[in-house]
C-alpha atoms as a PDB file:
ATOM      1  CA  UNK A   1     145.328  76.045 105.071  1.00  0.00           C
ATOM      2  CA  UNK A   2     144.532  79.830 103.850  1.00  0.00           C
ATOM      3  CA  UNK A   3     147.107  82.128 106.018  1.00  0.00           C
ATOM      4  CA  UNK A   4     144.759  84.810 106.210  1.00  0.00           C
ATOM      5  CA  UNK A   5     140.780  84.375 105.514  1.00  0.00           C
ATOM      6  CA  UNK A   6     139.025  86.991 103.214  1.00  0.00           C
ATOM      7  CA  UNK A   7     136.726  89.133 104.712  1.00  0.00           C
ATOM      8  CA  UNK A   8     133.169  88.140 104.135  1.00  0.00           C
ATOM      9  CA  UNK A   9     131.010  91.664 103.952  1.00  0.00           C
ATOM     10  CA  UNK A  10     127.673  90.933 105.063  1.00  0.00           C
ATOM     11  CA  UNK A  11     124.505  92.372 102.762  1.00  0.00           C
ATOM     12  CA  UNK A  12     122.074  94.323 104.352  1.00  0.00           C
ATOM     13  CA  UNK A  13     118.502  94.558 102.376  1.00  0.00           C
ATOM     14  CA  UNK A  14     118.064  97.935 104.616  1.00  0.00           C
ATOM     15  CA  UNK A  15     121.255  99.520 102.402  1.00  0.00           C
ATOM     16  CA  UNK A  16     119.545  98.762  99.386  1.00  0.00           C
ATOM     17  CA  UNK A  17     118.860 101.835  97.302  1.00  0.00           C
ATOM     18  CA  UNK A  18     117.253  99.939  93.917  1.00  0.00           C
ATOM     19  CA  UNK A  19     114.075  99.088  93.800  1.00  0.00           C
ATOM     20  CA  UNK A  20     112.387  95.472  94.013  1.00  0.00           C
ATOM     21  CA  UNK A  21     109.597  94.931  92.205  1.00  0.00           C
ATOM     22  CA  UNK A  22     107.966  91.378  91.848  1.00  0.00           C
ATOM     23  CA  UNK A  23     107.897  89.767  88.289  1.00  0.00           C
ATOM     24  CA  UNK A  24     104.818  86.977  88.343  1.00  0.00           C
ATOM     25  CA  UNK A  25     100.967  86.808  87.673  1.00  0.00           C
ATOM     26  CA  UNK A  26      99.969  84.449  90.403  1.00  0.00           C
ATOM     27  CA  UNK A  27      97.096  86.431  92.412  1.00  0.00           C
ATOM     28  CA  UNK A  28      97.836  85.251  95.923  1.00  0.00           C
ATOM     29  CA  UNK A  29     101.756  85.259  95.382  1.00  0.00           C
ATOM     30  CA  UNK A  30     101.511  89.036  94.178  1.00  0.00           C
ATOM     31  CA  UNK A  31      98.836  89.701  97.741  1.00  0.00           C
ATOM     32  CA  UNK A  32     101.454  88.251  99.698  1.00  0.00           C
ATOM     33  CA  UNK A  33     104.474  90.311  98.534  1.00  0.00           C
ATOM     34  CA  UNK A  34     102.747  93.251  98.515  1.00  0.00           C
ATOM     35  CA  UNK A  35     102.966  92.735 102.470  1.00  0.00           C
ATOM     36  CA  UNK A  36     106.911  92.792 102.357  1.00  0.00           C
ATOM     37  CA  UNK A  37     108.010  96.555 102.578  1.00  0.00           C
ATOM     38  CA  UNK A  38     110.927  95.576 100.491  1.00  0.00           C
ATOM     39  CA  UNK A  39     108.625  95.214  97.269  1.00  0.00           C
ATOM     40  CA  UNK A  40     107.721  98.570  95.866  1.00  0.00           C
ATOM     41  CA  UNK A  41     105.876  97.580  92.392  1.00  0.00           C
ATOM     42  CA  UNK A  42     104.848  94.318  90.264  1.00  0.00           C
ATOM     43  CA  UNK A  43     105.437  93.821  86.786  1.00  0.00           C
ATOM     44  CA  UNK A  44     103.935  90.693  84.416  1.00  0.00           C
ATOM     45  CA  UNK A  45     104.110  89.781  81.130  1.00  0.00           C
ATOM     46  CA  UNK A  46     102.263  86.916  78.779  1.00  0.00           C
ATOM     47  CA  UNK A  47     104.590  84.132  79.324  1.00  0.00           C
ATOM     48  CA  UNK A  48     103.970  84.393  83.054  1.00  0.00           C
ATOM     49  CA  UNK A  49     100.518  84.519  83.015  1.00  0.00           C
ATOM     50  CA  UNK A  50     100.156  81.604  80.606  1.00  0.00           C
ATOM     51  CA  UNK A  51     102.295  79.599  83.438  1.00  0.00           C
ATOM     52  CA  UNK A  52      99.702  80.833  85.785  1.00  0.00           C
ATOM     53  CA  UNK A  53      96.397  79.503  83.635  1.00  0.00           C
ATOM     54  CA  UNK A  54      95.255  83.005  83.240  1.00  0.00           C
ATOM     55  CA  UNK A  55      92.477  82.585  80.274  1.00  0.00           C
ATOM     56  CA  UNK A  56      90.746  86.270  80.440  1.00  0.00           C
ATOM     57  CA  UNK A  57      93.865  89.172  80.479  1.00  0.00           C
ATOM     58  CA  UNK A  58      91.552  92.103  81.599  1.00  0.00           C
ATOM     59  CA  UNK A  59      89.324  89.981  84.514  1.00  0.00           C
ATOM     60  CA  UNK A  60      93.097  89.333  85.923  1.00  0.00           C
ATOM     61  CA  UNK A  61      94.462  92.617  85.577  1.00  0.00           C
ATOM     62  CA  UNK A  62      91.368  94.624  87.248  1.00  0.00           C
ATOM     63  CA  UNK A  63      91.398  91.506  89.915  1.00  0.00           C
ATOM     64  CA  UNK A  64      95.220  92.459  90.831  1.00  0.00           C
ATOM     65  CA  UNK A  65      94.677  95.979  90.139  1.00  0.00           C
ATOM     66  CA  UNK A  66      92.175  96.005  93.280  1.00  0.00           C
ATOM     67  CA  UNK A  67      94.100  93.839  95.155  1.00  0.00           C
ATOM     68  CA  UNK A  68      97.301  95.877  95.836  1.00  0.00           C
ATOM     69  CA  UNK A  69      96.037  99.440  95.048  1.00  0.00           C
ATOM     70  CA  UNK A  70      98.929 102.243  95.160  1.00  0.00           C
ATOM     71  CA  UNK A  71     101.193  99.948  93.882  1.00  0.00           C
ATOM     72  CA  UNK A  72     103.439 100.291  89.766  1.00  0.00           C
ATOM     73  CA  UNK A  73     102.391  97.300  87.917  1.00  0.00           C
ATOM     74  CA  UNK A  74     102.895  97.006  84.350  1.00  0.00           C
ATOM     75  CA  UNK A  75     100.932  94.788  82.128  1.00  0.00           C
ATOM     76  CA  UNK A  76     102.028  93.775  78.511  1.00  0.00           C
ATOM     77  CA  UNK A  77     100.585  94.139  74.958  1.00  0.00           C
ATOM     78  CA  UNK A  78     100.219  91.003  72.774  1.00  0.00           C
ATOM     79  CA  UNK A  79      99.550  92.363  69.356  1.00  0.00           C
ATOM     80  CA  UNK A  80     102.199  92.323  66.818  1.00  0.00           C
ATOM     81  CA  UNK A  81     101.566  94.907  64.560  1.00  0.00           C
ATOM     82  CA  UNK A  82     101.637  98.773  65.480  1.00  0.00           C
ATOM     83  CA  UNK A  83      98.195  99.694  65.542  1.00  0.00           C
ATOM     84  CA  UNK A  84      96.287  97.055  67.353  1.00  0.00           C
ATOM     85  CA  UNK A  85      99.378  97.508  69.835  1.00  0.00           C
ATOM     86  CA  UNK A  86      98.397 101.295  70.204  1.00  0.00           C
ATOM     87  CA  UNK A  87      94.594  99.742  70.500  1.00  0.00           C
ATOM     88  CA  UNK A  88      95.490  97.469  73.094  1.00  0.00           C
ATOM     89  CA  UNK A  89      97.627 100.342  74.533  1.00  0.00           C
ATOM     90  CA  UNK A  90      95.199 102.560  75.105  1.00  0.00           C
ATOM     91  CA  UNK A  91      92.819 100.405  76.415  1.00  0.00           C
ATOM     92  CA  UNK A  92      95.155  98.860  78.843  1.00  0.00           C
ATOM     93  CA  UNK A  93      96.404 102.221  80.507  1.00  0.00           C
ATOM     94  CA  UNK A  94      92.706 103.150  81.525  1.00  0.00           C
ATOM     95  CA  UNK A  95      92.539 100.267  84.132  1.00  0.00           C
ATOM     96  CA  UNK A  96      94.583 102.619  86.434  1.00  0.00           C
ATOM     97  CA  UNK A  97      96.417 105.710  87.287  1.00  0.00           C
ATOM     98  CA  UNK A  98      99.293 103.034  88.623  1.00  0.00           C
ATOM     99  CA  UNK A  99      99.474 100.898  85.557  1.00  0.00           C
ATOM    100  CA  UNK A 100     102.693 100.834  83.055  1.00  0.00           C
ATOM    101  CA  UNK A 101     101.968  99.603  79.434  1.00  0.00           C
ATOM    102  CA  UNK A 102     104.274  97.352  78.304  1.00  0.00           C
ATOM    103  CA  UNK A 103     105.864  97.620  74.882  1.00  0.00           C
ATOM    104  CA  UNK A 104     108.266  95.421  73.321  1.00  0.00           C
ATOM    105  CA  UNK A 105     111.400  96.780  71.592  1.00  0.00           C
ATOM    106  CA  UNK A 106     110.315  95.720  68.267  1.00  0.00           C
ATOM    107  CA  UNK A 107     107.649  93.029  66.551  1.00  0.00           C
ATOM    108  CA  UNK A 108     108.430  89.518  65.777  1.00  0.00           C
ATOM    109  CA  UNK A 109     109.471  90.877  62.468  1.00  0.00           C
ATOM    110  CA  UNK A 110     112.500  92.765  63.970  1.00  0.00           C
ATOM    111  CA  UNK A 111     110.624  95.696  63.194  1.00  0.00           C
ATOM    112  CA  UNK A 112     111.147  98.802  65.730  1.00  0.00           C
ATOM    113  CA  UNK A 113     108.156  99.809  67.837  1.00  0.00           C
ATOM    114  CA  UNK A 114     109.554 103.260  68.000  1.00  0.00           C
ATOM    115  CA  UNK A 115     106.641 104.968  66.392  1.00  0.00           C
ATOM    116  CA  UNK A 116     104.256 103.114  68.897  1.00  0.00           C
ATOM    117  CA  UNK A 117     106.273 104.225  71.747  1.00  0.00           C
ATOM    118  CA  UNK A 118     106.372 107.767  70.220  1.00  0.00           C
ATOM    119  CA  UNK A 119     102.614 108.255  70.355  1.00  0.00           C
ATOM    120  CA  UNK A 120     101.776 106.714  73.071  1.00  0.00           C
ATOM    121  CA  UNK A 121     104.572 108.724  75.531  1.00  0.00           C
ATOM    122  CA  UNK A 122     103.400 111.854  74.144  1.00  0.00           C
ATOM    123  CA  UNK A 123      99.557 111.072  74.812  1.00  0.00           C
ATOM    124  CA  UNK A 124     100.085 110.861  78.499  1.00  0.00           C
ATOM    125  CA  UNK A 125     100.747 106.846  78.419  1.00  0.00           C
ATOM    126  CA  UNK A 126     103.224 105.242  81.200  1.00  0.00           C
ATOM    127  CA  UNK A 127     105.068 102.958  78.895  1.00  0.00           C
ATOM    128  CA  UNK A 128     107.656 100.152  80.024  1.00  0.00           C
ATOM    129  CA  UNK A 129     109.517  99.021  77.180  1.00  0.00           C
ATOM    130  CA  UNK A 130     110.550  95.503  77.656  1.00  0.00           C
ATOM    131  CA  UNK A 131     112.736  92.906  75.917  1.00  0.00           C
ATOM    132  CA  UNK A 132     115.941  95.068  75.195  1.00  0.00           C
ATOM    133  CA  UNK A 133     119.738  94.066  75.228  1.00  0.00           C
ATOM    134  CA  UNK A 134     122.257  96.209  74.023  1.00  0.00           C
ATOM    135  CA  UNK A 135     122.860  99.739  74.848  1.00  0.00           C
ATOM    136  CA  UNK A 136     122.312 100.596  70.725  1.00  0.00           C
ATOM    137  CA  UNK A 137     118.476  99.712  71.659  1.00  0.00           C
ATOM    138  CA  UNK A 138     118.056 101.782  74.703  1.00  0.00           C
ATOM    139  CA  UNK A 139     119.319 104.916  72.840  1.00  0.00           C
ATOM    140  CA  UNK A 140     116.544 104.356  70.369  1.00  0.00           C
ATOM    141  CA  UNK A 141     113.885 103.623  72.811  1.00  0.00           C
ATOM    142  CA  UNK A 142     115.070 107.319  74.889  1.00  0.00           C
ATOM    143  CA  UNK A 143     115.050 109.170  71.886  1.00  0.00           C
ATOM    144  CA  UNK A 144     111.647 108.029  70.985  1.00  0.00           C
ATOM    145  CA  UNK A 145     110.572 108.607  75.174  1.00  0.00           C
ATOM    146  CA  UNK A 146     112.080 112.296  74.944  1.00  0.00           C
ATOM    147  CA  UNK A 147     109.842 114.518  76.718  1.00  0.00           C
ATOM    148  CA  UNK A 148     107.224 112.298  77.197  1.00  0.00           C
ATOM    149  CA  UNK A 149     105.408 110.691  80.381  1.00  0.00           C
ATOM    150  CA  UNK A 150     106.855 108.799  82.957  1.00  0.00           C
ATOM    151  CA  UNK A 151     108.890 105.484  81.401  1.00  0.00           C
ATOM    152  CA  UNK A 152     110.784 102.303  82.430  1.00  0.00           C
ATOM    153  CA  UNK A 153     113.577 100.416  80.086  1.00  0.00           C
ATOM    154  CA  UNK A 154     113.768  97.042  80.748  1.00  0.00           C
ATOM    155  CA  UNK A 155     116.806  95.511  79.617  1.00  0.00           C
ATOM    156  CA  UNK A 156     116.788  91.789  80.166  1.00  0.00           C
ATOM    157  CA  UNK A 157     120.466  91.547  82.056  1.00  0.00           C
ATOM    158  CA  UNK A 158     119.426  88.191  82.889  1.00  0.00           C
ATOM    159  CA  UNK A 159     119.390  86.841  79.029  1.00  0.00           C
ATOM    160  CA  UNK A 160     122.451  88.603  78.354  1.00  0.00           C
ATOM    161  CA  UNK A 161     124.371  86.565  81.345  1.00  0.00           C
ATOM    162  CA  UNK A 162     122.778  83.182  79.757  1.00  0.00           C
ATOM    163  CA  UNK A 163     124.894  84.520  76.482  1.00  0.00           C
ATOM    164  CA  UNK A 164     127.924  83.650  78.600  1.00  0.00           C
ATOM    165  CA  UNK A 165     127.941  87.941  78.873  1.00  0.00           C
ATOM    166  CA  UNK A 166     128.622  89.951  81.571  1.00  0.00           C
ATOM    167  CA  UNK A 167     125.261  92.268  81.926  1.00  0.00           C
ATOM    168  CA  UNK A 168     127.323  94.610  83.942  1.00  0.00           C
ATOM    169  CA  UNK A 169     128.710  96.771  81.504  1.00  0.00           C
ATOM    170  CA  UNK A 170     125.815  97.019  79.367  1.00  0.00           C
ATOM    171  CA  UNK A 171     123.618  97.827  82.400  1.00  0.00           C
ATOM    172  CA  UNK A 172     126.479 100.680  83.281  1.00  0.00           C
ATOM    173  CA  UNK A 173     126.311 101.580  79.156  1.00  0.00           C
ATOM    174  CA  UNK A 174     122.555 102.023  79.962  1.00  0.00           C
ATOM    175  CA  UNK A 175     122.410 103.905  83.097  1.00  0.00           C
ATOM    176  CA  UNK A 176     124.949 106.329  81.452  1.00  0.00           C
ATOM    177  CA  UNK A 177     122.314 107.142  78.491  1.00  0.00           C
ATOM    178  CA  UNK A 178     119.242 107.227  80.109  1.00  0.00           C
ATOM    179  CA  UNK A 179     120.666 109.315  82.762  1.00  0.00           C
ATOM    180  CA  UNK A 180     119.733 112.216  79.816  1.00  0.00           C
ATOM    181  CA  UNK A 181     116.067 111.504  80.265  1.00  0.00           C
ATOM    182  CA  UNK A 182     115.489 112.136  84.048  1.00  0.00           C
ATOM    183  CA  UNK A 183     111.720 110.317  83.456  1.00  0.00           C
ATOM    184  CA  UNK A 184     113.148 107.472  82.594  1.00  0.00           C
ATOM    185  CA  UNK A 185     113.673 104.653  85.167  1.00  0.00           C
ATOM    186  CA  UNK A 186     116.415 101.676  83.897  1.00  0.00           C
ATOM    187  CA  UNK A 187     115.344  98.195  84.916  1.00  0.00           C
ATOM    188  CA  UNK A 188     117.429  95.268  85.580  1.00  0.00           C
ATOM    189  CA  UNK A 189     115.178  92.623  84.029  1.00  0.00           C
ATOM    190  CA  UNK A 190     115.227  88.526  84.204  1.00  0.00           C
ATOM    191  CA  UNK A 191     117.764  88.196  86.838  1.00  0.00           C
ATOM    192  CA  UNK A 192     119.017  84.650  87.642  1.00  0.00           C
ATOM    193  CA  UNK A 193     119.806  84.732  91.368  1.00  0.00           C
ATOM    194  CA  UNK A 194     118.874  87.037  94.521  1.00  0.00           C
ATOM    195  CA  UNK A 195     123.024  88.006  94.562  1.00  0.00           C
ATOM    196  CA  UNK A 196     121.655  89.895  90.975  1.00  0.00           C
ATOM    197  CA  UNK A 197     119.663  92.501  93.226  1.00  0.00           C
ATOM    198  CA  UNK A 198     122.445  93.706  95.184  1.00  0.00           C
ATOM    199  CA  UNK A 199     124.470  93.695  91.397  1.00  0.00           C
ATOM    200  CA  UNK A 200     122.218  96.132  90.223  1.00  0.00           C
ATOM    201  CA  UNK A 201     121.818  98.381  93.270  1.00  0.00           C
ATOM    202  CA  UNK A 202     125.918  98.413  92.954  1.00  0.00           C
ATOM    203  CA  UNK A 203     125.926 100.461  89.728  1.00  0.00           C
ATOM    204  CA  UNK A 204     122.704 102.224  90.465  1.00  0.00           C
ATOM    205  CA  UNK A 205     120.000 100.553  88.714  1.00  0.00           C
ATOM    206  CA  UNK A 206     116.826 101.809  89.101  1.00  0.00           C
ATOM    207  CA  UNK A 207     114.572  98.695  89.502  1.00  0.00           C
ATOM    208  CA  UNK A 208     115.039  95.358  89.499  1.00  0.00           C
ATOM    209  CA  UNK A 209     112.516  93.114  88.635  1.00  0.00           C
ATOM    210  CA  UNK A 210     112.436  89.443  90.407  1.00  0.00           C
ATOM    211  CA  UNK A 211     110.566  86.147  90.063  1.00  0.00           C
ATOM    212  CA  UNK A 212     108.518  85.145  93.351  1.00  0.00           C
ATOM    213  CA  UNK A 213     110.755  82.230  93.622  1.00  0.00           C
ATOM    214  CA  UNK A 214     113.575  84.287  93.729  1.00  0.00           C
ATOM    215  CA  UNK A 215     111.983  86.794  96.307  1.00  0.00           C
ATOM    216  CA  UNK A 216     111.333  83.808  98.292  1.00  0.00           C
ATOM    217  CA  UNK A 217     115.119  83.798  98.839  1.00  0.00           C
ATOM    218  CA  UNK A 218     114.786  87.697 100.884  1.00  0.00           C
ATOM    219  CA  UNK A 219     115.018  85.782 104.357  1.00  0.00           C
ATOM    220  CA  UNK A 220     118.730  84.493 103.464  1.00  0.00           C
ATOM    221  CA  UNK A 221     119.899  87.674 103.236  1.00  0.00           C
ATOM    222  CA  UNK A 222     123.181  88.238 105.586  1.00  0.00           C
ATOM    223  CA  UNK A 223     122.251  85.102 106.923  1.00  0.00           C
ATOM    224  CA  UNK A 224     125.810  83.234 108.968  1.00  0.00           C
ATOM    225  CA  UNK A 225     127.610  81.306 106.532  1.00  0.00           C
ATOM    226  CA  UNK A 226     128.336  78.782 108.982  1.00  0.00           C
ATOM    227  CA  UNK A 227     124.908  78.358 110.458  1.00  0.00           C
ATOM    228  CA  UNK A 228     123.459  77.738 106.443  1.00  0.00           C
ATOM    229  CA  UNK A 229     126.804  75.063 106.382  1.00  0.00           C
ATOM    230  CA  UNK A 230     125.178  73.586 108.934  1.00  0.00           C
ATOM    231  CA  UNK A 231     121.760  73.609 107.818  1.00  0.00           C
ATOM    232  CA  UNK A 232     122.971  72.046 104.218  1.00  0.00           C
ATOM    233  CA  UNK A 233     124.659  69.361 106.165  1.00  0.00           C
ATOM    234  CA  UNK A 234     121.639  68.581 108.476  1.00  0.00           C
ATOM    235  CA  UNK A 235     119.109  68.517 104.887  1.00  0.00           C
ATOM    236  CA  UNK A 236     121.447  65.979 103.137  1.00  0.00           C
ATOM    237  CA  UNK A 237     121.014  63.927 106.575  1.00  0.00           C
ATOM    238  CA  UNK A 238     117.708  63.846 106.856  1.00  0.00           C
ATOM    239  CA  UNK A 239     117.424  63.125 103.132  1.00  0.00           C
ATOM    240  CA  UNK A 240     119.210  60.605 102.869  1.00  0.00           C
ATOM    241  CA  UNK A 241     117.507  58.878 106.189  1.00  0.00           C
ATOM    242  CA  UNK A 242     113.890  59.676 104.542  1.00  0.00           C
ATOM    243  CA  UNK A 243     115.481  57.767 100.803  1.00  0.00           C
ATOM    244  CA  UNK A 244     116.152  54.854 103.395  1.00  0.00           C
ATOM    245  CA  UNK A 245     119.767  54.439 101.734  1.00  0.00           C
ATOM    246  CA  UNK A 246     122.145  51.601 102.921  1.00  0.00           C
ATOM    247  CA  UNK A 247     125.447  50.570 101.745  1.00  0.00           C
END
């Protein structure tokens, strides 16, 4: 028996000074978050919304778009070489004064995407450049967002952990360069559990961007550790009485 028990700080979502925004393109689960006062902007991407069924990219974006006026939201290019992405760029930041083009760090050639990012900050364009990892690739995405509009980094912490990685020094690594581009936000990107939200809000992150199914997880926040013991004991019960199991 422990002589002395740790303490055991509670989390507060009220102390948190990052920002949530929701990561997912179903309609109705993006309505219903956009009630919680917790989530302050919605980001998707292609993979999600081919999960979701979504067949016609513009009819959903101008559906959402209506939905939760006011709110960020950043939808994603899907062209791989630099100017259909600056086509698709353009046409995709006239569907709102709210919406963030999304720019991957480079092609699926390895090729950089810097001179896409170039033109398109300097035109006026709210860019969110998405799929980085290592502090080397957020310098070159700054320098090529110097001076331009408003822009997010989104560095996928998340991957990096599933490298066996800790995310937290290249997050800090991050936060430290673009703190030389004060219209540049840093985003904490495919994070594996809720505990990741209050990782990033400890080194000063930004945003954070979370799956639904992770956001559905908000309501255990600070919840008593004994009460959930009790609850986990009381689901294997009833489990195991609804599997009809004898010995």
């Amino acid at each position: 028996m422990l002589e002395t028990s740790p303490t055991i700080e509670t989390p507060k979502l009220s102390d948190l000074k990052v920002k949530i925004f929701a990561d997912g393109a179903d309609k109705a689960g993006i309505v219903e978050l956009a009630k919680n006062a917790y989530v302050k902007g919605f980001t998707t991407n292609p993979t999600l919304m081919r999960k979701a069924g979504i067949s016609d990219y513009e009819a959903f974006a101008r559906d959402v778009l209506e939905a939760i006026p006011g709110y960020p939201i950043s939808f994603e290019v899907f062209a791989d070489d630099n100017a259909e992405m600056l086509r698709q760029a353009k046409l995709i930041t006239t569907w709102g004064d709210d919406v963030y083009v999304k720019i991957p760090v480079t092609n699926t050639k390895r090729e950089t995407t810097a001179p896409v990012i170039r033109e398109l900050t300097l035109s006026g364009v709210k860019v969110n450049v998405t799929a980085l990892m290592t502090p080397r690739q957020v310098a070159d995405v700054c320098t090529a967002l110097a001076g331009g509009a408003p822009a997010c980094v989104s560095v996928f912490a998340g991957r990096v952990a599933d490298t066996g990685r800790d995310p937290l020094p290249i997050m800090s690594a991050a936060l430290a360069i673009i703190a030389e581009h004060p219209d540049v936000e840093l985003i904490w990107a495919s994070p594996r559990e809720l505990l990741n939200i209050f990782h990033a809000d400890s080194i000063g992150t930004h945003i954070i961007t979370v799956t639904h199914d992770v956001l559905a997880k908000l309501s255990l926040v600070g919840k008593d550790l004994d009460d959930y013991s009790l609850d986990t004991v009381v689901m294997f019960a009833a489990d195991a009485q609804k599997a009809g199991f004898t010995l």
